[in-house]
Protein backbone atom coordinates (compact mmCIF):
# COMPACT_ATOMS: atom_id res chain seq x y z
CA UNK A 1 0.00 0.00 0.00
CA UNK A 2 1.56 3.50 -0.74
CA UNK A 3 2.37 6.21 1.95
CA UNK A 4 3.15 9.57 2.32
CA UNK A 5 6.16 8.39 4.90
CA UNK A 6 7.97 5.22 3.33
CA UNK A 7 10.97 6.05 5.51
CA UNK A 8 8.77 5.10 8.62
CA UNK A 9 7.79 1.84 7.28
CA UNK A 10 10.78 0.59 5.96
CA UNK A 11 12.16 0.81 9.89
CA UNK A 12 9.20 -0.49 10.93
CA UNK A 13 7.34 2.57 13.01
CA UNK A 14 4.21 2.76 10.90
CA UNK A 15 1.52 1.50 13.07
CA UNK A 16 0.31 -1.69 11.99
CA UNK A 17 -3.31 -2.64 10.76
CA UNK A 18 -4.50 -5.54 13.85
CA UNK A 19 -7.67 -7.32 13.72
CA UNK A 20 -11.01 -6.35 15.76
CA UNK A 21 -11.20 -8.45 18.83
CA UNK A 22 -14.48 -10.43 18.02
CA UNK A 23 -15.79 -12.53 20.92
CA UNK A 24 -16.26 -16.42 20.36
CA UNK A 25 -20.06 -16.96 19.62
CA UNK A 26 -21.47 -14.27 16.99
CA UNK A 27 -25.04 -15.37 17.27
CA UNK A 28 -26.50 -13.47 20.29
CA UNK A 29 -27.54 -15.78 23.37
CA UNK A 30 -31.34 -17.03 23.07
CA UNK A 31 -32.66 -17.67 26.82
CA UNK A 32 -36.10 -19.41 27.56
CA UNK A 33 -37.79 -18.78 30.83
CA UNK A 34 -40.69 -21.58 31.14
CA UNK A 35 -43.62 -21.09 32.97
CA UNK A 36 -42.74 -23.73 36.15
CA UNK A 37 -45.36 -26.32 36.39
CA UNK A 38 -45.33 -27.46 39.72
CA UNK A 39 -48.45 -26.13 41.68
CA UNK A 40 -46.14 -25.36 44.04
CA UNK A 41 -43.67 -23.34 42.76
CA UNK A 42 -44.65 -19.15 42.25
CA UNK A 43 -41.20 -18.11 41.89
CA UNK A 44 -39.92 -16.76 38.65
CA UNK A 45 -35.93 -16.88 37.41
CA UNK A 46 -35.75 -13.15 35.98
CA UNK A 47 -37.84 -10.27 36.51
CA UNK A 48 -39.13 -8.11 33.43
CA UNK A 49 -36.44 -5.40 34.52
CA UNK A 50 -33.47 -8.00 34.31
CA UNK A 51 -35.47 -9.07 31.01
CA UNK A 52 -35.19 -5.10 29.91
CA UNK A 53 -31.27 -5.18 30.87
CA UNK A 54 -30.59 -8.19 29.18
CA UNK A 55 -32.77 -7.01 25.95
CA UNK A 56 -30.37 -4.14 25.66
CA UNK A 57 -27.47 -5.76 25.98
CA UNK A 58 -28.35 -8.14 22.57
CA UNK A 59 -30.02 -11.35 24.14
CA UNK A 60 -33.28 -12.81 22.82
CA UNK A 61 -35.49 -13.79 25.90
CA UNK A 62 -38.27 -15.88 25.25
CA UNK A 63 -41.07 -16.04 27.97
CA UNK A 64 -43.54 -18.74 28.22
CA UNK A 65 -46.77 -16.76 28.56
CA UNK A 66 -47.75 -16.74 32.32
CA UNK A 67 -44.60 -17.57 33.57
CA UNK A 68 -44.72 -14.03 35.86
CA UNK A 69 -48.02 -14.70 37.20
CA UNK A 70 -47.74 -16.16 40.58
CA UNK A 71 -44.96 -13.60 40.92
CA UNK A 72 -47.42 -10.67 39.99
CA UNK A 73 -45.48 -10.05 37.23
CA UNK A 74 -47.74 -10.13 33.35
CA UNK A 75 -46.74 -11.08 30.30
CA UNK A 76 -47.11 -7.51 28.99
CA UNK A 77 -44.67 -6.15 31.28
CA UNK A 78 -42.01 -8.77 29.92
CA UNK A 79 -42.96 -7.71 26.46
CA UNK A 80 -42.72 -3.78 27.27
CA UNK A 81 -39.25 -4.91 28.89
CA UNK A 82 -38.61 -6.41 25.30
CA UNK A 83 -39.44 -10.51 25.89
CA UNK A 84 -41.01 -12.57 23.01
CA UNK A 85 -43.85 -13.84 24.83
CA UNK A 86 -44.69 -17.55 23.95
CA UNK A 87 -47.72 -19.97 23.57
CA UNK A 88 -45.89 -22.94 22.44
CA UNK A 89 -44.17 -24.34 25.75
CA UNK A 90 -41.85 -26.31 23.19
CA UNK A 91 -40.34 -22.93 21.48
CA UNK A 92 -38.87 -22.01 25.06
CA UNK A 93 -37.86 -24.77 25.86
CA UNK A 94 -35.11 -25.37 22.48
CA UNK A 95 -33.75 -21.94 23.69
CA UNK A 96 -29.69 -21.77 24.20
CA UNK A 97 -30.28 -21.08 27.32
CA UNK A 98 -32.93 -22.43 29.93
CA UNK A 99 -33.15 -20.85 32.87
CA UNK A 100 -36.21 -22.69 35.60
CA UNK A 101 -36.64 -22.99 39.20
CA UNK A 102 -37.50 -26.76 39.48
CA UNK A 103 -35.61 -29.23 37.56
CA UNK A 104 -37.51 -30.12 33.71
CA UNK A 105 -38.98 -33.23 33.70
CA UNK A 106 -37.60 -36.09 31.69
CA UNK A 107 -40.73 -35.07 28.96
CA UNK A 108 -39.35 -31.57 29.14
CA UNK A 109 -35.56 -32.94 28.68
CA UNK A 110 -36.73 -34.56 25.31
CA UNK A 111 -37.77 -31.50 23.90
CA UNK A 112 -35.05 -29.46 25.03
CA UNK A 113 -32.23 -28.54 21.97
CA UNK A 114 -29.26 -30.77 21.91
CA UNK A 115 -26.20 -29.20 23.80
CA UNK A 116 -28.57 -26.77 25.21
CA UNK A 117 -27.48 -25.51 28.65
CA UNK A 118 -29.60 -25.82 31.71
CA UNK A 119 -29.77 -23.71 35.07
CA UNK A 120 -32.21 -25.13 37.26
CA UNK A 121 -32.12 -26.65 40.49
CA UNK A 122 -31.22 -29.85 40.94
CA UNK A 123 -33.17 -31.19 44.15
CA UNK A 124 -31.08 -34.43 44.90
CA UNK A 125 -33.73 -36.06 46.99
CA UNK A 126 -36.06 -35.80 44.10
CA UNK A 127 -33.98 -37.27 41.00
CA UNK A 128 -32.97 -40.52 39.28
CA UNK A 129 -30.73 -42.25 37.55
CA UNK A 130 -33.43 -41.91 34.40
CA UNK A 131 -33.22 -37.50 34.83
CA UNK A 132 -28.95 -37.92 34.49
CA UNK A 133 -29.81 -40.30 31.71
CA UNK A 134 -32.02 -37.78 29.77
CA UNK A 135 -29.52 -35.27 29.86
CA UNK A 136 -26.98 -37.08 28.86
CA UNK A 137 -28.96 -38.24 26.02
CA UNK A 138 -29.41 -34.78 24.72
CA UNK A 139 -25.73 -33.47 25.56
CA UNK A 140 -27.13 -30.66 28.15
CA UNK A 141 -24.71 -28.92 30.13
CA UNK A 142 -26.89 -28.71 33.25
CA UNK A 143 -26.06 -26.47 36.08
CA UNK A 144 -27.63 -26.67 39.49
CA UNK A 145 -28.10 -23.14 40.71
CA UNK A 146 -27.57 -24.48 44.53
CA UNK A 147 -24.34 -25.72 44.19
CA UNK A 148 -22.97 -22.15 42.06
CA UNK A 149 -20.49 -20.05 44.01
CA UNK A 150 -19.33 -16.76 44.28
CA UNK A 151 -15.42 -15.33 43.57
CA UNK A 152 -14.87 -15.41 47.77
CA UNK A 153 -16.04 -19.05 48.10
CA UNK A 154 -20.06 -18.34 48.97
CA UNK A 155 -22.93 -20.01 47.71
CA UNK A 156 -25.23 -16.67 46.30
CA UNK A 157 -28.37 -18.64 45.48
CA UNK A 158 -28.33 -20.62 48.69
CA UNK A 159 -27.86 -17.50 50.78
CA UNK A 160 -30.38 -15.52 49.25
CA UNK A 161 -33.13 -18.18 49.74
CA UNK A 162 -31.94 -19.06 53.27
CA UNK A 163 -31.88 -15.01 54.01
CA UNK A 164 -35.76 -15.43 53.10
CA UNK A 165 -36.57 -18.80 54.46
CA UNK A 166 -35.10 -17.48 57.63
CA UNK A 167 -36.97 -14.58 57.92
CA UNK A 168 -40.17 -16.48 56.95
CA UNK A 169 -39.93 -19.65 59.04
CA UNK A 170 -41.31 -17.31 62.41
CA UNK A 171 -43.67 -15.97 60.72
CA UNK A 172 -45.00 -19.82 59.79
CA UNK A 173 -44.67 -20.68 63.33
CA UNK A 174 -46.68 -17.93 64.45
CA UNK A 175 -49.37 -19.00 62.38
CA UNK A 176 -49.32 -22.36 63.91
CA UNK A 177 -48.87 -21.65 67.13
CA UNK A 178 -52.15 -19.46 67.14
CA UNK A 179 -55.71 -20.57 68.44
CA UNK A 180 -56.92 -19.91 64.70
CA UNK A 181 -55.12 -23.19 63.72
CA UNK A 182 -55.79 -24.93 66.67
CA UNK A 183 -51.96 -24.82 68.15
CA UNK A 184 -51.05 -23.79 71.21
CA UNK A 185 -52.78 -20.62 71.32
CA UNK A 186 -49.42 -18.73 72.15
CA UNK A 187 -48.03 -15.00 70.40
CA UNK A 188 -44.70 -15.97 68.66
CA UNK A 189 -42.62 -13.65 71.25
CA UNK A 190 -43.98 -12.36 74.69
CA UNK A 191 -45.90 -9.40 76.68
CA UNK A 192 -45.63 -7.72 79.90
CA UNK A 193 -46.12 -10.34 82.69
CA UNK A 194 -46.35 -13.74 80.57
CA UNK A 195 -43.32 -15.86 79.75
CA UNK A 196 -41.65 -15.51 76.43
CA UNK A 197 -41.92 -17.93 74.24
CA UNK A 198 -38.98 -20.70 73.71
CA UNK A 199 -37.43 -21.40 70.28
CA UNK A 200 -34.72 -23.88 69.39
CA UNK A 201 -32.58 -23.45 66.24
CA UNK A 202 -30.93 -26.56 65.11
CA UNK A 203 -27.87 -25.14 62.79
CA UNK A 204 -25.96 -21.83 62.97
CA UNK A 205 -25.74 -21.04 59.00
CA UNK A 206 -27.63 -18.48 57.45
CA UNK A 207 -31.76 -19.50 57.97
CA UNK A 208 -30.37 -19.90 61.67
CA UNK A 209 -28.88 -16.17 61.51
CA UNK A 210 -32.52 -14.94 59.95
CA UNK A 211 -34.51 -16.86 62.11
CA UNK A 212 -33.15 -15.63 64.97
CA UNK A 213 -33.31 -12.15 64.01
CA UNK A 214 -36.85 -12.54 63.86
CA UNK A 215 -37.23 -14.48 66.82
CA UNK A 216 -35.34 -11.73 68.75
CA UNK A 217 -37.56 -9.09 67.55
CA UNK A 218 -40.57 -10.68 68.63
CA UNK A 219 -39.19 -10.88 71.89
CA UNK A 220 -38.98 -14.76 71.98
CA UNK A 221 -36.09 -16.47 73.93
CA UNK A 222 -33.92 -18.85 70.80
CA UNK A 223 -31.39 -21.63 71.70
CA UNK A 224 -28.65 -22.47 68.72
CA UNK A 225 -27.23 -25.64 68.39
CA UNK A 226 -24.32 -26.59 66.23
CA UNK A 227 -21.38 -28.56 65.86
CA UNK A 228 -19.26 -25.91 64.41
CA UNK A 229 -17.77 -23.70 67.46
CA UNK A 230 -17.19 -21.21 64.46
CA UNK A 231 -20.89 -21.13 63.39
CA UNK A 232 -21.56 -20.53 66.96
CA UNK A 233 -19.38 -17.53 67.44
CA UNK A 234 -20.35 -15.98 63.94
CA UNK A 235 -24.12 -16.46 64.79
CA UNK A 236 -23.40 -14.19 68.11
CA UNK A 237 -21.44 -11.85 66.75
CA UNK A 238 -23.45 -11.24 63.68
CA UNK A 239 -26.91 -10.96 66.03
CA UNK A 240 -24.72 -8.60 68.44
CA UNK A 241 -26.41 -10.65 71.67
CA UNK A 242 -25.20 -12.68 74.20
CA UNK A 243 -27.86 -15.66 73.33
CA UNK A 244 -27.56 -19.37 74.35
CA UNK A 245 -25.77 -21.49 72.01
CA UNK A 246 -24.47 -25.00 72.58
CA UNK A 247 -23.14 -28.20 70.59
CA UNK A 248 -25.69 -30.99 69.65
CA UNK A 249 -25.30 -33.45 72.88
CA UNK A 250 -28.24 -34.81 73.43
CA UNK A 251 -28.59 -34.03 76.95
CA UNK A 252 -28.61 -30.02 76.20
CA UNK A 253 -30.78 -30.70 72.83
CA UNK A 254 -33.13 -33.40 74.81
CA UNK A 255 -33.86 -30.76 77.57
CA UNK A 256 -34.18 -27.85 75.40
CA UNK A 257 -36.52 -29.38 72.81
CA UNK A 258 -38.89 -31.11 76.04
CA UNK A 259 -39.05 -26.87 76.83
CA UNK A 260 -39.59 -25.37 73.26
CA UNK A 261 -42.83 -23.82 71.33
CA UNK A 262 -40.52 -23.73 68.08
CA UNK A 263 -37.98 -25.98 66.45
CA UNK A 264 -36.26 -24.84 63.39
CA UNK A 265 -34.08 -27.31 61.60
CA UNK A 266 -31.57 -25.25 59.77
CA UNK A 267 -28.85 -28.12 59.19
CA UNK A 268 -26.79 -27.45 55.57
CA UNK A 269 -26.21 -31.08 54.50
CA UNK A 270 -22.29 -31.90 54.08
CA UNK A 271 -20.84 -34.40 51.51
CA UNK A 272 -24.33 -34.16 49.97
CA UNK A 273 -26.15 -35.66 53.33
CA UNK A 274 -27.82 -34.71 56.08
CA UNK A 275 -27.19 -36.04 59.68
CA UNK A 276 -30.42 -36.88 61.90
CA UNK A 277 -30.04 -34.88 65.48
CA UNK A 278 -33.80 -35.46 66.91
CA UNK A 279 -34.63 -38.46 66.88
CA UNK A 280 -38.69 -39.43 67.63
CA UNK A 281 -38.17 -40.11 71.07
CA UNK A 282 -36.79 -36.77 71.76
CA UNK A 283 -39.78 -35.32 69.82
CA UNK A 284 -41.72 -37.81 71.91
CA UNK A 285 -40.80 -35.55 74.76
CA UNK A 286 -41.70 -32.30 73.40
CA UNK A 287 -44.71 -30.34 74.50
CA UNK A 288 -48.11 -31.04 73.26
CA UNK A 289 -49.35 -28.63 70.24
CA UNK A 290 -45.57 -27.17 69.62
CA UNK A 291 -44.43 -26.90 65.85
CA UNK A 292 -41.34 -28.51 64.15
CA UNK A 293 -40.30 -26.56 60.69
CA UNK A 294 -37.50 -28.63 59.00
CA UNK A 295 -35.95 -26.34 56.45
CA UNK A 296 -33.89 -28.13 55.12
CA UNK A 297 -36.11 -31.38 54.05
CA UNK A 298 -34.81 -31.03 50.62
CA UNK A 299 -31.66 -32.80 51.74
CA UNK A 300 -33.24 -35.39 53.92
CA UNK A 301 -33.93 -33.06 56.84
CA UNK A 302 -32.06 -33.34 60.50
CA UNK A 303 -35.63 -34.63 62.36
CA UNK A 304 -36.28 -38.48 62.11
CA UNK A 305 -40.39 -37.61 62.34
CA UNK A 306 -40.24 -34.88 58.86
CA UNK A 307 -41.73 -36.38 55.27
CA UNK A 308 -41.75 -33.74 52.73
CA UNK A 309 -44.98 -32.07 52.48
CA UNK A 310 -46.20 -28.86 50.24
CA UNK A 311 -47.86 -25.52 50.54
CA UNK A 312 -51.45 -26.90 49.47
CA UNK A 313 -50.83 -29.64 52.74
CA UNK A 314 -48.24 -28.27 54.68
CA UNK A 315 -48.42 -30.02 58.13
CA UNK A 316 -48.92 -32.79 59.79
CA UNK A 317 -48.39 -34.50 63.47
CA UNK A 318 -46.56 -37.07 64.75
CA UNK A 319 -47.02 -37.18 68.84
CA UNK A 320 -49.50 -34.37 68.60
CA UNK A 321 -46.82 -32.28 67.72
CA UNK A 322 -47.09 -30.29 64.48
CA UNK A 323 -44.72 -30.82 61.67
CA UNK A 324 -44.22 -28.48 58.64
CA UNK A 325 -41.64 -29.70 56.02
CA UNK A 326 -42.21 -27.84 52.63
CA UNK A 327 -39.44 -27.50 50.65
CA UNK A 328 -39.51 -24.87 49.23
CA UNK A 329 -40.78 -22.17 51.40
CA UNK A 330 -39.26 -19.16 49.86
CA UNK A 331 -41.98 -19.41 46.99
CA UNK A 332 -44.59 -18.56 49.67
CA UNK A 333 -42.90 -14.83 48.93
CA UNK A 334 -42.58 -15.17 45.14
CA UNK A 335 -41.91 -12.01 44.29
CA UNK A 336 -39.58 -11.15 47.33
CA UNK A 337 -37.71 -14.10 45.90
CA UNK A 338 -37.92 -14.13 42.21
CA UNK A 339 -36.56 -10.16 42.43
CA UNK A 340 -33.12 -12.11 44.62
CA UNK A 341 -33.07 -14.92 42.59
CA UNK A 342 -33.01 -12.63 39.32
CA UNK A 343 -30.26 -10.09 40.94
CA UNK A 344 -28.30 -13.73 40.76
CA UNK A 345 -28.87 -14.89 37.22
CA UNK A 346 -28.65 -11.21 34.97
CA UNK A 347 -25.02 -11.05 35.35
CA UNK A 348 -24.36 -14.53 34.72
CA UNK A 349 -26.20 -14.22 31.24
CA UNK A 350 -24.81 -11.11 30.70
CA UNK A 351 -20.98 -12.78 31.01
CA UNK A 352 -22.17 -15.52 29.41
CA UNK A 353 -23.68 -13.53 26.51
CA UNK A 354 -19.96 -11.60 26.05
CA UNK A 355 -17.86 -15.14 26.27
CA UNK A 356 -19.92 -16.77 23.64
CA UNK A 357 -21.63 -19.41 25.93
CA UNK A 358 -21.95 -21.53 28.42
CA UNK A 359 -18.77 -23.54 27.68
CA UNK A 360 -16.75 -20.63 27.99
CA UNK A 361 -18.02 -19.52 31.16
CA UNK A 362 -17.30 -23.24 32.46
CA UNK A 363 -13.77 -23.01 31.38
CA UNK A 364 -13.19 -19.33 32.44
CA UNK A 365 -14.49 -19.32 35.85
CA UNK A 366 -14.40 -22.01 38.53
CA UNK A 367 -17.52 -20.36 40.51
CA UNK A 368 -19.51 -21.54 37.57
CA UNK A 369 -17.86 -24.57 36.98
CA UNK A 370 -18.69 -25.93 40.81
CA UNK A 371 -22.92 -26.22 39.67
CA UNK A 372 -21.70 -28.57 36.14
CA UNK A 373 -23.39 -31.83 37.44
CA UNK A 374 -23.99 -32.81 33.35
CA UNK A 375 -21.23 -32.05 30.48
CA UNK A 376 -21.47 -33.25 26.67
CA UNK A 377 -22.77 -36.39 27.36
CA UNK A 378 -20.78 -37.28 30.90
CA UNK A 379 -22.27 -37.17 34.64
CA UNK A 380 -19.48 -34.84 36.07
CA UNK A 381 -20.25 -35.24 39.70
CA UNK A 382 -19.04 -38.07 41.73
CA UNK A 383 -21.81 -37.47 44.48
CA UNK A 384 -25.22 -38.07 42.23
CA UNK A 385 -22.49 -41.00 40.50
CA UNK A 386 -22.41 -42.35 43.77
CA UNK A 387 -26.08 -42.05 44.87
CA UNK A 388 -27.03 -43.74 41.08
CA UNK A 389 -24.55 -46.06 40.59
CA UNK A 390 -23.30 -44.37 37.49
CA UNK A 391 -19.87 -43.67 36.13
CA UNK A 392 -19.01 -39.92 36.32
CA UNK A 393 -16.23 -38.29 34.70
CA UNK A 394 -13.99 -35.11 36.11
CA UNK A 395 -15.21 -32.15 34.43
CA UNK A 396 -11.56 -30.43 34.33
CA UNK A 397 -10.34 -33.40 32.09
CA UNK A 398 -12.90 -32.75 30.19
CA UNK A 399 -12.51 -29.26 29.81
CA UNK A 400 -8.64 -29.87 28.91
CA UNK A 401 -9.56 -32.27 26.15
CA UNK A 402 -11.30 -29.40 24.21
CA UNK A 403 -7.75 -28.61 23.10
């Protein structure tokens, strides 16, 4: 090419020509957002401002019409937020992307594109061997939202549901404890001149931290119980009270439980399962008309007396004492939680949307990698390989065999 300066170029200080750094995927992202069809789930992945936000920033989102509903959210503020609101349950489901609450069914797997990625959760109690199978089948790169971390080691999704489950597990037990649904009859906290009322929180983690917040404010009197001397300590130092905590002997849990109007089971399950602390004897023991709320039921539960139940038949007794075990007791605020749970998932798309995909966000950032339970064909995690009796193969071997 001629110049005006070929003494510059023929030392080699004309400024070269370089190519436009184009990132790996040109087609922008396409991300479905089903409407959930379990009777019991309200919640909703993204709200129609994340939907606005990610519209802007080049990714097609495809809303199954109603979806928003039980959330309060309608279908026309997804479209006004720029959505492509669907009929056909089968056009959101072959999106790129498919971001859900529950887990699809193994019908819903079959219709899902091939290589597709998934973020759902996974709910280990509830799957088989048959669900891995499916997606396998259909090379999905399924992600369980519960297992995702952040950069400093945290679990966002799991906090931000535990911050509400927390918070709302009082204000169940105050329901039950009332005269109106034939409990106890007692206020969830206390007044002038009557005793306050006793709560016992199994597990010093995050519900724990909410729960007894609550509890506090109410005025009740809250026993913590953990194994974790840590837990303990961070518990009372993030409450800022000198409150009674104590590890899980049963003599101290026995005593306190024959004493308490409230049990919360807050117990995270480690290595992917939960430990039994109350046993039926010791709930055997407890007062007559006092309410059990195992949080954590999902995982198995820490109380030998909890079955899962749901919102439409939430409790049941066992030794006249009432037990509520729903798992998913965040949806009973939909909206509260759909707005967390969407504060979550728009900046994943969005860094998805700028790598290219879901491979690339696997293979750039170990946060994301942690919630791969299904890769290209392969079961990548040795716990559901373990619970199914299926081979699994590590993901990072994987990963390097790309190249």
């Amino acid at each position: 090419m001629p110049t005006d300066f070929p003494e510059l170029t023929s030392v080699g200080l004309m400024t070269k020509e370089s190519p436009l750094a184009v990132k790996k995927g040109s087609r922008p992202l396409h991300v479905g957002i089903p409407k959930e069809v379990s009777p019991h789930e309200k919640r909703v992945s993204l709200t129609p401002e994340a939907v606005g936000l990610l519209s802007n920033n080049g990714i097609q989102v495809v809303v199954e019409a109603g979806a928003g509903l039980h959330a309060k959210f309608k279908d026309q503020d997804y479209s006004d937020a720029g959505a492509t609101i669907s009929y056909s349950r089968k056009e959101v489901l072959q999106t790129d992307i498919l971001l859900k609450i529950d887990p699809p069914s193994v019908e819903e797997i079959k219709e899902m594109s091939s290589g597709a990625c998934l973020i759902s959760a996974l709910q280990l109690e509830n799957q088989s061997a048959d669900f891995i199978q499916a997606l396998n089948e259909k090379k999905i790169t399924a992600v369980a939202f519960e297992y995702l971390e952040d950069k400093v080691g945290g679990m966002p999704v799991v906090r931000a549901m535990s911050e509400i489950a927390g918070s709302t597990v009082m204000l169940i037990a105050a329901e039950y404890l009332s005269s109106v649904n034939e409990g106890k009859g007692l206020i969830l906290g206390g007044v002038t001149g009557v005793p306050p009322t006793q709560v016992v929180i199994i597990g010093a983690g995050t519900v724990a931290e909410y729960a007894a917040r609550t509890a506090l404010g109410l005025g009740a009197n809250i026993k913590v119980f953990d194994n974790h001397i840590y837990k303990l300590r961070r518990i009372k130092h993030l409450i800022g009270q000198q409150i009674y905590t104590s590890t899980l002997d049963n003599f101290s849990l026995t005593h306190a439980l024959a004493e308490a109007d409230v049990v919360i089971g807050a117990l995270r399950a480690e290595k992917g399962k939960n430990k039994i602390v109350v046993t039926e004897e010791m709930v055997a023991n407890m007062m007559h008309g006092s309410i059990i709320i195992d949080v954590g039921i999902d995982q198995g539960g820490c109380i030998e007396t909890a079955k899962m139940t749901t919102h439409d038949d939430p409790i049941f007794k066992v030794h006249d004492v009432i037990h509520y075990c729903v798992p998913n007791i965040a949806s009973r605020v939909a909206r509260t939680a759909s707005y967390s749970l969407s504060n979550i998932f728009t900046p994943i798309i969005l860094q998805m949307n700028d790598l290219g995909g879901a491979e690339e966000m696997i293979f750039n950032y170990k946060w994301f990698l942690r919630g791969v339970y299904t890769y290209r064909g392969s079961l990548t995690n040795a716990l559901l390989a373990r619970k199914f009796g299926l081979n699994h193969k590590e993901l990072q071997l994987l990963l390097a065999a790309r190249y």
